[in-house]
Protein backbone atom coordinates (compact mmCIF):
# COMPACT_ATOMS: atom_id res chain seq x y z
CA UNK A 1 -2.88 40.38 -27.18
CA UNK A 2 -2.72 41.05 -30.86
CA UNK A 3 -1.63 44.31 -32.27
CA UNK A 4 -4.38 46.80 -33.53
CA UNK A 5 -5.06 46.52 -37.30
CA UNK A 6 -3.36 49.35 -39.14
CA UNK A 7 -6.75 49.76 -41.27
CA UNK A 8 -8.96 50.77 -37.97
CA UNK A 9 -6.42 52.64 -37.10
CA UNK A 10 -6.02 54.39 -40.25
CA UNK A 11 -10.36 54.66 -40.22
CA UNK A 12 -10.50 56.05 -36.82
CA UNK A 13 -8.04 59.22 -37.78
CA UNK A 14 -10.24 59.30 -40.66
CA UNK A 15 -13.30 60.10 -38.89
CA UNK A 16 -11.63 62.34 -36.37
CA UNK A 17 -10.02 64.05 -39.13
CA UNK A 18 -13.80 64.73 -40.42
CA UNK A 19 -15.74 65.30 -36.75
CA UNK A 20 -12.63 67.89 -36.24
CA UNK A 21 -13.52 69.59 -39.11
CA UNK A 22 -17.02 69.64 -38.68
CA UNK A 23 -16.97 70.52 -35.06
CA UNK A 24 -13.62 71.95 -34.51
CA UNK A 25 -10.56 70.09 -32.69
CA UNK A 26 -11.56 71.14 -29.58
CA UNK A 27 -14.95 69.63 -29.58
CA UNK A 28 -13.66 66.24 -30.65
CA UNK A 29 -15.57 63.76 -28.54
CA UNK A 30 -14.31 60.26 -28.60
CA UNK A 31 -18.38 58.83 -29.10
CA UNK A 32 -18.73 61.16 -32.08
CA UNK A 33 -15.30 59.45 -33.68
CA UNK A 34 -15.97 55.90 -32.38
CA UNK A 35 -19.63 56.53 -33.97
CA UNK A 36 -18.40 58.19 -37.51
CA UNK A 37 -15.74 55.00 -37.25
CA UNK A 38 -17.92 52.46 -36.87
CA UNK A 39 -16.17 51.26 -34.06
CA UNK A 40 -16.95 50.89 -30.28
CA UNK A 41 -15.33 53.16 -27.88
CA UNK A 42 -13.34 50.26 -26.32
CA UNK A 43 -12.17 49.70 -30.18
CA UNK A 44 -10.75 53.07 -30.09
CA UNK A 45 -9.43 53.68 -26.78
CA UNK A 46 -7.88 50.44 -27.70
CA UNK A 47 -6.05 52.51 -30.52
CA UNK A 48 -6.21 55.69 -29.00
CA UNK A 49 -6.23 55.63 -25.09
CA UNK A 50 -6.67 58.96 -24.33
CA UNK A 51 -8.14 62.15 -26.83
CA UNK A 52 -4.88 63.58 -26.32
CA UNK A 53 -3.39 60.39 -28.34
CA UNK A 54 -5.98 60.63 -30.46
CA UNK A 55 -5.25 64.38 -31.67
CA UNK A 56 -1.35 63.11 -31.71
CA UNK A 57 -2.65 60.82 -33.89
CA UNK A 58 -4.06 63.36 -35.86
CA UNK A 59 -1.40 65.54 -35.95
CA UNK A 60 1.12 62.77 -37.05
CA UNK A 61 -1.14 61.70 -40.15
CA UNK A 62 -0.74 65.49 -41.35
CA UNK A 63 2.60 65.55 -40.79
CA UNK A 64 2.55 62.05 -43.02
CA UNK A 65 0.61 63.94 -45.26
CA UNK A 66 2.28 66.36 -45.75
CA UNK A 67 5.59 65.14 -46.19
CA UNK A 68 4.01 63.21 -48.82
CA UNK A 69 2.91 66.24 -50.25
CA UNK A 70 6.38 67.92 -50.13
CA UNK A 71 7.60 64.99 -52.16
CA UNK A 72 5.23 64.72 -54.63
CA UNK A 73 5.86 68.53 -55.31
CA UNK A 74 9.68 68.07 -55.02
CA UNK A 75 9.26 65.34 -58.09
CA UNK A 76 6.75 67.12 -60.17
CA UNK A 77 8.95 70.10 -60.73
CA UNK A 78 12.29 68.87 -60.61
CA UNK A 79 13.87 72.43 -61.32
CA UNK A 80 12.07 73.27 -58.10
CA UNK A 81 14.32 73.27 -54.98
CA UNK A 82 12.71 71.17 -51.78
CA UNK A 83 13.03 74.47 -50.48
CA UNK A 84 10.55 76.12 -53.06
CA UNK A 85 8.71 73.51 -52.60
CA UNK A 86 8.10 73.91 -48.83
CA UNK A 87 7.22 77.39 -49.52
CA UNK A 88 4.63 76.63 -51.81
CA UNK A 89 3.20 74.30 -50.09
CA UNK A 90 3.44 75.66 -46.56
CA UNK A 91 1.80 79.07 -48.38
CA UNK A 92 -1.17 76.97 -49.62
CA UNK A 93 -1.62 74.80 -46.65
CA UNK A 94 -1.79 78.34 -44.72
CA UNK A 95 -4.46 79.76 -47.23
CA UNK A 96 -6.93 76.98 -45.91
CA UNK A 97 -9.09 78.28 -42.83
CA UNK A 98 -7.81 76.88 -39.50
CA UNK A 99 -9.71 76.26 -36.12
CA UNK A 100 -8.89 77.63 -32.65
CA UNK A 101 -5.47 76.39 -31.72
CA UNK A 102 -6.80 75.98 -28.10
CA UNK A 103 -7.62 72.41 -29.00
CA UNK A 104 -3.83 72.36 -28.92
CA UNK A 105 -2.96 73.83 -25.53
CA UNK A 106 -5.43 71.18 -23.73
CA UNK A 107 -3.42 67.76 -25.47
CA UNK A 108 -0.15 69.68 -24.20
CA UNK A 109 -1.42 70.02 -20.73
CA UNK A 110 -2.34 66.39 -21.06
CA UNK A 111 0.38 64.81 -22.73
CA UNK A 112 3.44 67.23 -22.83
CA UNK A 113 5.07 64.91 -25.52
CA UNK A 114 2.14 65.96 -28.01
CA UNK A 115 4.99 68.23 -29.64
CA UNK A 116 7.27 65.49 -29.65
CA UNK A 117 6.12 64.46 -33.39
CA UNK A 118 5.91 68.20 -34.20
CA UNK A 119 9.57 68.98 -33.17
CA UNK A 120 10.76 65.81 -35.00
CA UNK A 121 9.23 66.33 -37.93
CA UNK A 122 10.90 70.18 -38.26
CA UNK A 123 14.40 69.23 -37.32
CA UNK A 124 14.36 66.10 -39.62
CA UNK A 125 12.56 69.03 -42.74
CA UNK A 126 15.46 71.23 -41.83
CA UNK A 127 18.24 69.32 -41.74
CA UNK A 128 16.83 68.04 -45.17
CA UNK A 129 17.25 71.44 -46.62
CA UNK A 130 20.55 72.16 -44.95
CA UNK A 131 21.34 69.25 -47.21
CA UNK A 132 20.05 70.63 -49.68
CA UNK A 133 20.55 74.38 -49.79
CA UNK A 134 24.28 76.04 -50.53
CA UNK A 135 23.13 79.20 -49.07
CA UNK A 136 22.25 78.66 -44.92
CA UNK A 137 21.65 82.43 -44.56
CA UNK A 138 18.59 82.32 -47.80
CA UNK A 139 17.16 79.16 -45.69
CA UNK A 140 16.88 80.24 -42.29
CA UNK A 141 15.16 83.50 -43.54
CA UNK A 142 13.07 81.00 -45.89
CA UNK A 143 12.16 78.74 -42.98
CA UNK A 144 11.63 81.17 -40.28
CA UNK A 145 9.29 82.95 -42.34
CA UNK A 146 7.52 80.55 -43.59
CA UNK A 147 7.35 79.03 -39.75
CA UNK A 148 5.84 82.23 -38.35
CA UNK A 149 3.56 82.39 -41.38
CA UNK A 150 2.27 78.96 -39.89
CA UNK A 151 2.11 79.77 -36.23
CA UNK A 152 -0.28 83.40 -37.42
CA UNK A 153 -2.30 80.94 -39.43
CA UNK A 154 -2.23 78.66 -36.73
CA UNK A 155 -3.38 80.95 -33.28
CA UNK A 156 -5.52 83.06 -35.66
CA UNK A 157 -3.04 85.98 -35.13
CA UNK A 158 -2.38 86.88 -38.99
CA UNK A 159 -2.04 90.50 -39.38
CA UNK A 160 -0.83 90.51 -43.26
CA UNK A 161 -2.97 90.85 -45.75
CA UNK A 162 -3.60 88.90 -48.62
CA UNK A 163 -1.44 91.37 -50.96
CA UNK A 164 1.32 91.02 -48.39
CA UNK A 165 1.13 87.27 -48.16
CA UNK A 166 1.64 86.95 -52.01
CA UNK A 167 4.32 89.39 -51.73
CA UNK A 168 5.84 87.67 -48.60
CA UNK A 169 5.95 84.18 -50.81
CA UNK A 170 7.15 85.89 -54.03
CA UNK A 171 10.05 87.52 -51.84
CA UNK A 172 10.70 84.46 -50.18
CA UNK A 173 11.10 82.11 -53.50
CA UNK A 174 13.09 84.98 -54.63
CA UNK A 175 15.44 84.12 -52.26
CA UNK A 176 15.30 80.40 -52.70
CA UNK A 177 16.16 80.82 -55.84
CA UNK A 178 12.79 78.70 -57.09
């Protein structure tokens, strides 16, 4: 059996990245993707088994993204701590409109390891900027804050408003120290 080729891989997130938008996460069908791929079902499922893997998929080529993101920032402005960086970043990724989060819930009840990348991904990003940061105290209010600006964003529970979310990221690279 030969291993899946990254590019169909790579062109099947694609086009669930774009039928998620379109249609929201939680309407993802695994036709619509296979169809916007160009690839058969059994071509994807081959990939992707279930939608639940397909949506960790998903999730993991953000996270990819993102980190790439992170860096780029990082290297652009090298007076710029990682940490301001995150900030930034994490305040303009949370500006963009998000769908339901109940898309979510359903690959957790399917696949409780959906988080697994998720959880990763944040302990390896904070250990980073332990590494990084002299003052632990300025970084756990930094990350925390920035975290439960994410999760609003993310369940569609955001009760600042968009005065208070500029202040919120002004105070908070205040205390990073930009």
């Amino acid at each position: 059996m030969r291993a899946p080729r990254a590019n169909s891989r790579e062109k099947i997130l694609a086009a669930a990245a774009d039928v998620a938008r379109e249609a929201g996460p939680g309407s993802l069908s695994l036709e619509a993707v296979a169809s916007r791929a160009g690839v058969s079902k059994g071509g994807l499922l081959y990939n992707f088994p279930t939608k639940a893997k397909l949506m960790q998929g998903l999730v993991e080529s953000y996270l990819r993204d993102f980190q790439k993101a992170l860096e780029a920032r990082a290297a652009e402005a090298r007076h710029e701590s990682v940490l301001s960086a995150y900030i930034k970043l994490s305040a303009d990724d949370c500006e963009r409109p998000k769908p339901s989060a109940s898309w979510m819930f359903s690959a957790i009840a399917e696949d409780p390891d959906f988080l697994t990348p998720i959880k990763a991904f944040k302990h390896q990003l904070f250990e980073r900027l332990k590494g990084e940061t002299q003052d632990l105290g300025s970084l756990l209010v930094c990350f925390l804050a920035i975290e439960g600006m994410r999760s609003m964003n993310l369940f569609d529970s955001d009760v600042l408003s968009e005065d208070e979310h500029k202040l919120l990221v002004a105070s908070l690279l205040k205390i990073a120290g930009r």
